[in-house]
C-alpha atoms as a PDB file:
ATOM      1  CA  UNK A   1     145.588  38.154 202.876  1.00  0.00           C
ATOM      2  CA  UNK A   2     146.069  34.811 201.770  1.00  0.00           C
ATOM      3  CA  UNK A   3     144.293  31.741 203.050  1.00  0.00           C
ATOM      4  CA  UNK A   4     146.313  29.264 205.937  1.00  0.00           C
ATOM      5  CA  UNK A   5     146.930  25.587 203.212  1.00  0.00           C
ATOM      6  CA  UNK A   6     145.411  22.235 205.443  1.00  0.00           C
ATOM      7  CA  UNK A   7     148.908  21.111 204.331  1.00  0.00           C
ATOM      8  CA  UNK A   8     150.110  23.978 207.014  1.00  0.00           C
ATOM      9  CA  UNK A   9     148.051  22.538 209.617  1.00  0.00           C
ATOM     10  CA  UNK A  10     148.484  19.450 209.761  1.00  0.00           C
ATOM     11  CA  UNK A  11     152.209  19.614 209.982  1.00  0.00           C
ATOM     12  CA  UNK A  12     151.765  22.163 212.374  1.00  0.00           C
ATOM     13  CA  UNK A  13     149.532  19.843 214.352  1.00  0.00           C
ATOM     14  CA  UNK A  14     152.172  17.372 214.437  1.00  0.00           C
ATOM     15  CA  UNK A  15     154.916  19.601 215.060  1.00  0.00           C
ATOM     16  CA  UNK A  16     153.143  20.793 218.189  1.00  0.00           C
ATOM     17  CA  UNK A  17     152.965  17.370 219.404  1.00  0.00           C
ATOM     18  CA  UNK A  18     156.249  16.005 218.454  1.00  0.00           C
ATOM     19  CA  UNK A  19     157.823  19.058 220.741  1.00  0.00           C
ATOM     20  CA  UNK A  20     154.941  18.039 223.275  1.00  0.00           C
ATOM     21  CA  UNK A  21     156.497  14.827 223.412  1.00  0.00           C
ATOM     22  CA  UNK A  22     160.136  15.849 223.547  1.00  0.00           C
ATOM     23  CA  UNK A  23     160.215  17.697 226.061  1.00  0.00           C
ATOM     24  CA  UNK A  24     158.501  14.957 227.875  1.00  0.00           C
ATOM     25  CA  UNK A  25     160.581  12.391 227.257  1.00  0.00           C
ATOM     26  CA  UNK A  26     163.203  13.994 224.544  1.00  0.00           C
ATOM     27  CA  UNK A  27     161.819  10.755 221.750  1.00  0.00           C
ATOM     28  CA  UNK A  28     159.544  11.793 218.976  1.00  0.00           C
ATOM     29  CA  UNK A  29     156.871   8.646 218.773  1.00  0.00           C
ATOM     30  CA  UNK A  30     156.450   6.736 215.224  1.00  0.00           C
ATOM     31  CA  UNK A  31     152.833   7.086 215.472  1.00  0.00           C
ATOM     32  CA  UNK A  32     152.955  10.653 214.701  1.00  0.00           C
ATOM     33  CA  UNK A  33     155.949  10.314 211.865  1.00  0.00           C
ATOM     34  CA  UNK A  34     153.906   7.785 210.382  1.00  0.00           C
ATOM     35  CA  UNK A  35     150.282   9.376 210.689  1.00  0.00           C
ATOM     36  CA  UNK A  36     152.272  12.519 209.200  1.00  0.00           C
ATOM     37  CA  UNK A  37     153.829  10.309 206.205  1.00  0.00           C
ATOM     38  CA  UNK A  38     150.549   8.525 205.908  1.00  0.00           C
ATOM     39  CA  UNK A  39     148.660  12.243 205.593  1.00  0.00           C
ATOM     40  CA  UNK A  40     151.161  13.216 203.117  1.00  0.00           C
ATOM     41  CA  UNK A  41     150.921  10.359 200.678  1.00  0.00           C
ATOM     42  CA  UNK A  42     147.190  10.586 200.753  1.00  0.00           C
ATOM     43  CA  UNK A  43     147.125  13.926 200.274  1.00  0.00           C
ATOM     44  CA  UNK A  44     149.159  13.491 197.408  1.00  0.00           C
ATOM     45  CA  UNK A  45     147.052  10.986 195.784  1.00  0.00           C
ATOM     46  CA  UNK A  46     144.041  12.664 196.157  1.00  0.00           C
ATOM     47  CA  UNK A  47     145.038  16.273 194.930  1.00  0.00           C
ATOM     48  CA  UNK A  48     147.519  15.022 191.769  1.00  0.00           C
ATOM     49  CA  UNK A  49     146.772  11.354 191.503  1.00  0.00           C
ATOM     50  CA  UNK A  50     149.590   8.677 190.913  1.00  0.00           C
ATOM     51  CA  UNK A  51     151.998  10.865 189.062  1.00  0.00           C
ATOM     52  CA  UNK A  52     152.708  12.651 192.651  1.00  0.00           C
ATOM     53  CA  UNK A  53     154.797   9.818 193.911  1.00  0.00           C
ATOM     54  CA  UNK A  54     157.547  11.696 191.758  1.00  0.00           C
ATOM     55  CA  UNK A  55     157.623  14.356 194.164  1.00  0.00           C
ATOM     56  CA  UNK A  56     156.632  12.718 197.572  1.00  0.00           C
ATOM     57  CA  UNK A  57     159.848  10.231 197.359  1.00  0.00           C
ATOM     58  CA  UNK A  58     162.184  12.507 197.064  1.00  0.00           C
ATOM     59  CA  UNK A  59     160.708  14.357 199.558  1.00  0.00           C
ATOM     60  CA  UNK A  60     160.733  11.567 201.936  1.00  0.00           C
ATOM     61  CA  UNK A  61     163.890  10.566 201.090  1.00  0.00           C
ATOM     62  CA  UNK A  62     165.975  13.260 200.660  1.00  0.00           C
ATOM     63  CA  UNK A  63     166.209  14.730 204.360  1.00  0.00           C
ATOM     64  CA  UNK A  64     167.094  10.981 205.372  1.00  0.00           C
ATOM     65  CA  UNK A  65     169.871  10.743 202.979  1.00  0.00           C
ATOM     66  CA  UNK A  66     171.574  14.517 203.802  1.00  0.00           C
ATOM     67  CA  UNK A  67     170.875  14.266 207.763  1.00  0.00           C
ATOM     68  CA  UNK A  68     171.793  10.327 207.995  1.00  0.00           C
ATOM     69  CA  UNK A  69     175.871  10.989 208.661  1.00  0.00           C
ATOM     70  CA  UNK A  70     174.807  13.733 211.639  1.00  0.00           C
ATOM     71  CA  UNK A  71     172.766  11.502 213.079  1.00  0.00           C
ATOM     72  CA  UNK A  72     175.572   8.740 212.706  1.00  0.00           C
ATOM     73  CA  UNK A  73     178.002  11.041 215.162  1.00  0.00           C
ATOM     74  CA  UNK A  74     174.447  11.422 217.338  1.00  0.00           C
ATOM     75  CA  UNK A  75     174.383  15.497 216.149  1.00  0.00           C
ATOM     76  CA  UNK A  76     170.508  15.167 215.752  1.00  0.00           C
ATOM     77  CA  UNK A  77     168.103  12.213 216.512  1.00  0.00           C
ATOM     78  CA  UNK A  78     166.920  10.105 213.855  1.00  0.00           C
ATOM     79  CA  UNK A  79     162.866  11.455 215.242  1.00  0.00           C
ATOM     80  CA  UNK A  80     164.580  14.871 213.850  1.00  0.00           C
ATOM     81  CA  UNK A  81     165.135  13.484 210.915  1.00  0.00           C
ATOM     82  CA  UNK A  82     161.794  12.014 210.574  1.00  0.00           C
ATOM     83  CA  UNK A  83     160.025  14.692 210.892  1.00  0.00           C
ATOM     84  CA  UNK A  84     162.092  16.316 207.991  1.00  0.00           C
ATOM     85  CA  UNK A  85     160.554  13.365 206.065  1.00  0.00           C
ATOM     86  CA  UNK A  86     157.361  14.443 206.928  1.00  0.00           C
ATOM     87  CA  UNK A  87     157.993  17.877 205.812  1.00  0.00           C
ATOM     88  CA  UNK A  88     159.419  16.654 202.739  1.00  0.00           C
ATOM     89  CA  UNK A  89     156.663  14.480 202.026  1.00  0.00           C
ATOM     90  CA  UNK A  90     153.579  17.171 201.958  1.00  0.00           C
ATOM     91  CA  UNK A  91     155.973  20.146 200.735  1.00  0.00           C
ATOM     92  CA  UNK A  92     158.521  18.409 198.877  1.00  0.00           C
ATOM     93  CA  UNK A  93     162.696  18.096 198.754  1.00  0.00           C
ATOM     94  CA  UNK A  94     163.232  21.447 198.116  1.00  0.00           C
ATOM     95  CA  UNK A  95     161.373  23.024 200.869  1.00  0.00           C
ATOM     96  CA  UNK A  96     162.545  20.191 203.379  1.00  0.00           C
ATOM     97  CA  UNK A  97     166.022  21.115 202.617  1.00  0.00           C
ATOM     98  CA  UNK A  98     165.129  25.186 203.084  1.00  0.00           C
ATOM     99  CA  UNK A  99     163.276  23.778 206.600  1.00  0.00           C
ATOM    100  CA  UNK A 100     166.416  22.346 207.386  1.00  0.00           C
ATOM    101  CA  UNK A 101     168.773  25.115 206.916  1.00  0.00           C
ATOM    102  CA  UNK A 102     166.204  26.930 208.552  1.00  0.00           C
ATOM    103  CA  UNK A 103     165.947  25.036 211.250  1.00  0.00           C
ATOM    104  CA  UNK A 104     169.687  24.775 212.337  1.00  0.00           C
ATOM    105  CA  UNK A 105     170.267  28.361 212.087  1.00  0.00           C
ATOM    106  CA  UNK A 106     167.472  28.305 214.567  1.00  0.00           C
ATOM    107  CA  UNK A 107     169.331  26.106 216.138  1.00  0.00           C
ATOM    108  CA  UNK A 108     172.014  27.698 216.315  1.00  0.00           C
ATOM    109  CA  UNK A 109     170.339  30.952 217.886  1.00  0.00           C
ATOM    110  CA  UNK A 110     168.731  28.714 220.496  1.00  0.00           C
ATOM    111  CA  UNK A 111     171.870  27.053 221.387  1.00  0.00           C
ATOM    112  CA  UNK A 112     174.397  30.258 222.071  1.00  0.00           C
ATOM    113  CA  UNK A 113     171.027  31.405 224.368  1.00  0.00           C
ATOM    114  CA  UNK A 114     171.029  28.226 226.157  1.00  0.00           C
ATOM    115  CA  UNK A 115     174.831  28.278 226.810  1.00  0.00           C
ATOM    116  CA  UNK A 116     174.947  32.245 227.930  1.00  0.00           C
ATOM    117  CA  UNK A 117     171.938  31.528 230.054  1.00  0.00           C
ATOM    118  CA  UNK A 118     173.536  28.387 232.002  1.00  0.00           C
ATOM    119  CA  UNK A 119     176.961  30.647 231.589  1.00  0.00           C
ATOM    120  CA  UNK A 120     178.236  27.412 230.199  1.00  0.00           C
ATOM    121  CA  UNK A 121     180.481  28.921 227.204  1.00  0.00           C
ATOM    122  CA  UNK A 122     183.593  27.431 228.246  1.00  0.00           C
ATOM    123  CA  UNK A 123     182.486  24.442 228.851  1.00  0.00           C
ATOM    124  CA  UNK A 124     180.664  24.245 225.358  1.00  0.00           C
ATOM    125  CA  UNK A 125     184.277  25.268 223.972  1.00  0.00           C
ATOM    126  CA  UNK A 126     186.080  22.676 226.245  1.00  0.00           C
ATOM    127  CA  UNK A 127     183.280  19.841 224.926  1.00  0.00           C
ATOM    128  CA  UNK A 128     184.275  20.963 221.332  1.00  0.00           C
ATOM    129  CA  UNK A 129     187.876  21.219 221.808  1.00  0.00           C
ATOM    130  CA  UNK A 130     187.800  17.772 223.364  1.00  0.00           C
ATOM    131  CA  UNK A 131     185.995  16.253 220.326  1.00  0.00           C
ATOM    132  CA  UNK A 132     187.690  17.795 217.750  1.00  0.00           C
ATOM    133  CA  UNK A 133     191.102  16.275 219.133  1.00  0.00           C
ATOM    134  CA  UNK A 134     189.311  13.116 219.675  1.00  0.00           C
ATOM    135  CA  UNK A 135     188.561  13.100 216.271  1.00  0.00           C
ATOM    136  CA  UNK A 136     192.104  13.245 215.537  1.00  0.00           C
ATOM    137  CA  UNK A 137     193.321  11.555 217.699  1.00  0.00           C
ATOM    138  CA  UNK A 138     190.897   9.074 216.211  1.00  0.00           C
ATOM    139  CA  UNK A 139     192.568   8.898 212.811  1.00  0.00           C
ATOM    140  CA  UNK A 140     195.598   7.090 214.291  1.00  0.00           C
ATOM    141  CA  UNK A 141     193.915   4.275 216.592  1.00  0.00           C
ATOM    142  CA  UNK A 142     194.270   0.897 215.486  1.00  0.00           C
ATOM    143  CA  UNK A 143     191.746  -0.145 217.791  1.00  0.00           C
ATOM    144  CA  UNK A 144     189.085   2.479 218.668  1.00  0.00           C
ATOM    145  CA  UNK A 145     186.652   2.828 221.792  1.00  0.00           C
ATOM    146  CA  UNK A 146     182.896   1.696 220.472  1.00  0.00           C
ATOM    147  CA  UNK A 147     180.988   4.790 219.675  1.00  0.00           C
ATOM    148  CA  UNK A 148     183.863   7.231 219.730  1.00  0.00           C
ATOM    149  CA  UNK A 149     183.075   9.257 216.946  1.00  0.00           C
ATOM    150  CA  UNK A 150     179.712  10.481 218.816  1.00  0.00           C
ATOM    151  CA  UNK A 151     179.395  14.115 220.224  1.00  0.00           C
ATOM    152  CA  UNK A 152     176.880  13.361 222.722  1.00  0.00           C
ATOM    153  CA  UNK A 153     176.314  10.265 224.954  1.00  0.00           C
ATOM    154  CA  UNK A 154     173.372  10.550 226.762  1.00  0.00           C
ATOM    155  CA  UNK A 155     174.853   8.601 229.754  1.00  0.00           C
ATOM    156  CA  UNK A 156     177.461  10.810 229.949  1.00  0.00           C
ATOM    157  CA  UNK A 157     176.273  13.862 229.281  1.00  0.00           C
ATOM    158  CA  UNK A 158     172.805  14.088 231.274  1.00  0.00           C
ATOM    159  CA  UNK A 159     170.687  15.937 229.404  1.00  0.00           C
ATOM    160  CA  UNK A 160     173.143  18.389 229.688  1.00  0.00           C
ATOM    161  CA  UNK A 161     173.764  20.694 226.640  1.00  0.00           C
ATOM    162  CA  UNK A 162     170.522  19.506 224.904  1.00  0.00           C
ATOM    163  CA  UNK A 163     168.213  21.614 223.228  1.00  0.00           C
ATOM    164  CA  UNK A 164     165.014  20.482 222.130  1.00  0.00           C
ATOM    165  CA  UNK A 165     165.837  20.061 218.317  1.00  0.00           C
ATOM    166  CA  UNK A 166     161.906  19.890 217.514  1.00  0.00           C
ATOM    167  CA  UNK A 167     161.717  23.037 218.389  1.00  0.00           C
ATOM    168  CA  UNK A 168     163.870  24.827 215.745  1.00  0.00           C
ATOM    169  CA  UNK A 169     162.224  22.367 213.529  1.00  0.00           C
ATOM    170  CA  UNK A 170     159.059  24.168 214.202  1.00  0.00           C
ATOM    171  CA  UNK A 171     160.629  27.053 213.929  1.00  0.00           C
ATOM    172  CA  UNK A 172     162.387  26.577 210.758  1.00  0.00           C
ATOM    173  CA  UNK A 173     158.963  25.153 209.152  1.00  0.00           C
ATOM    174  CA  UNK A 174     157.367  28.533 209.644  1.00  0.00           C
ATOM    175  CA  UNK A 175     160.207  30.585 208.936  1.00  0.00           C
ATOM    176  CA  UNK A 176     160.268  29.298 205.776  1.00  0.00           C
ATOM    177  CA  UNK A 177     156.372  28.814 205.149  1.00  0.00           C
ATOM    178  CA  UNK A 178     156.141  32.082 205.929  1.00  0.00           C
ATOM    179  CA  UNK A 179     158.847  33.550 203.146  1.00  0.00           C
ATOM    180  CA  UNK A 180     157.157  30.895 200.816  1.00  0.00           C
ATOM    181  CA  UNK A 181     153.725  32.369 201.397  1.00  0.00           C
ATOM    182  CA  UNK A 182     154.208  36.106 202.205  1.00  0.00           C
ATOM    183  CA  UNK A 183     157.644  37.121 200.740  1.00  0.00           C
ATOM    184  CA  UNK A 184     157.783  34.865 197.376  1.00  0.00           C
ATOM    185  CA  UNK A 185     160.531  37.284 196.266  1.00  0.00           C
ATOM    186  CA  UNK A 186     162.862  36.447 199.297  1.00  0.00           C
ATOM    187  CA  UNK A 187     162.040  33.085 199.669  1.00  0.00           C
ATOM    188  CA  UNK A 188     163.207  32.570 195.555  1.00  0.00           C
ATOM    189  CA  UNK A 189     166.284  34.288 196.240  1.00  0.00           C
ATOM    190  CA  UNK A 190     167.353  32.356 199.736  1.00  0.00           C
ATOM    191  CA  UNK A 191     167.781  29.462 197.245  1.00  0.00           C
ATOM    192  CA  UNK A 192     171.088  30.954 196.321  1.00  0.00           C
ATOM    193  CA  UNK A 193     172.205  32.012 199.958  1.00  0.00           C
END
């Protein structure tokens, strides 16, 4: 049995707490994202010396850059996003982008339970519907509403519909630890997926 990397830990440590602190109050504080990027770096340092930077950046970086437009349109928060960065920055690009595809298929899964177990299906559809032909709508305006091209307004909406996006995170971040770690084979082949 292999051995459970401090890398692991920590992230998991902060994961815990970011999800501790959504549900409280559904933000994701900047202490942790930056006590998380902080960790990383010096990790970094310390293990491969200067040379490193070449893989933390992009691995900072990277999940800003792909998940930047979604949060845009208000599809994930920009604490999601951060803690992507964090990911990024002790595992690296590549395994912040497999966390993230991880982590909305989780998503995903979480979301069609939510909306069976509040038997809010057509209503889901109806949000959808409504957005997509805003969207279209949209294209035509001379003069358009502020914020129009956003799926969820908090005011609005009321907390209805959310789900907890730190959680999938977590799970995503394990999902995909554990492949790395226990199922090399699978994890190697996902890439193509």
């Amino acid at each position: 049995m292999k051995s459970i990397d401090y890398k692991f830990l920590c992230i998991i440590f902060l994961l815990l707490a970011a999800v501790r602190e959504d549900f409280k109050s559904y933000k994701i504080p900047n202490y942790l994202i930056v006590t998380g990027i902080t960790a990383s770096f010096v990790l970094h340092m310390a293990e491969h010396g200067f040379l490193s930077i070449l893989f933390w950046v992009p691995g900072i970086f990277l999940p800003f850059l792909l998940l930047f437009p979604l949060f845009v349109i208000r599809v994930v928060g920009a604490g999601d996003i951060k803690l992507f960065c964090v990911i990024g920055g002790f595992y690296g690009a590549e395994f912040a982008i497999r966390t993230i595809l991880s982590s909305f298929l989780a998503a995903a899964v979480f979301s069609i339970i939510y909306i069976i177990r509040k038997k809010q299906i057509q209503k889901r559809f109806l949000v959808l519907k409504n957005y997509i032909l805003k969207l279209y709508l949209a294209k035509n305006m001379r003069e358009k509403e502020p914020h129009w091209y956003h799926y969820y307004d908090r005011n609005t909406d009321k907390g209805e519909g959310i789900i907890h996006f730190s959680v999938s995170i977590l799970t995503g971040f394990v999902a995909v630890d554990i492949l790395a770690v226990y199922f090399p084979g699978i994890y190697y082949f996902s890439t193509f997926l």
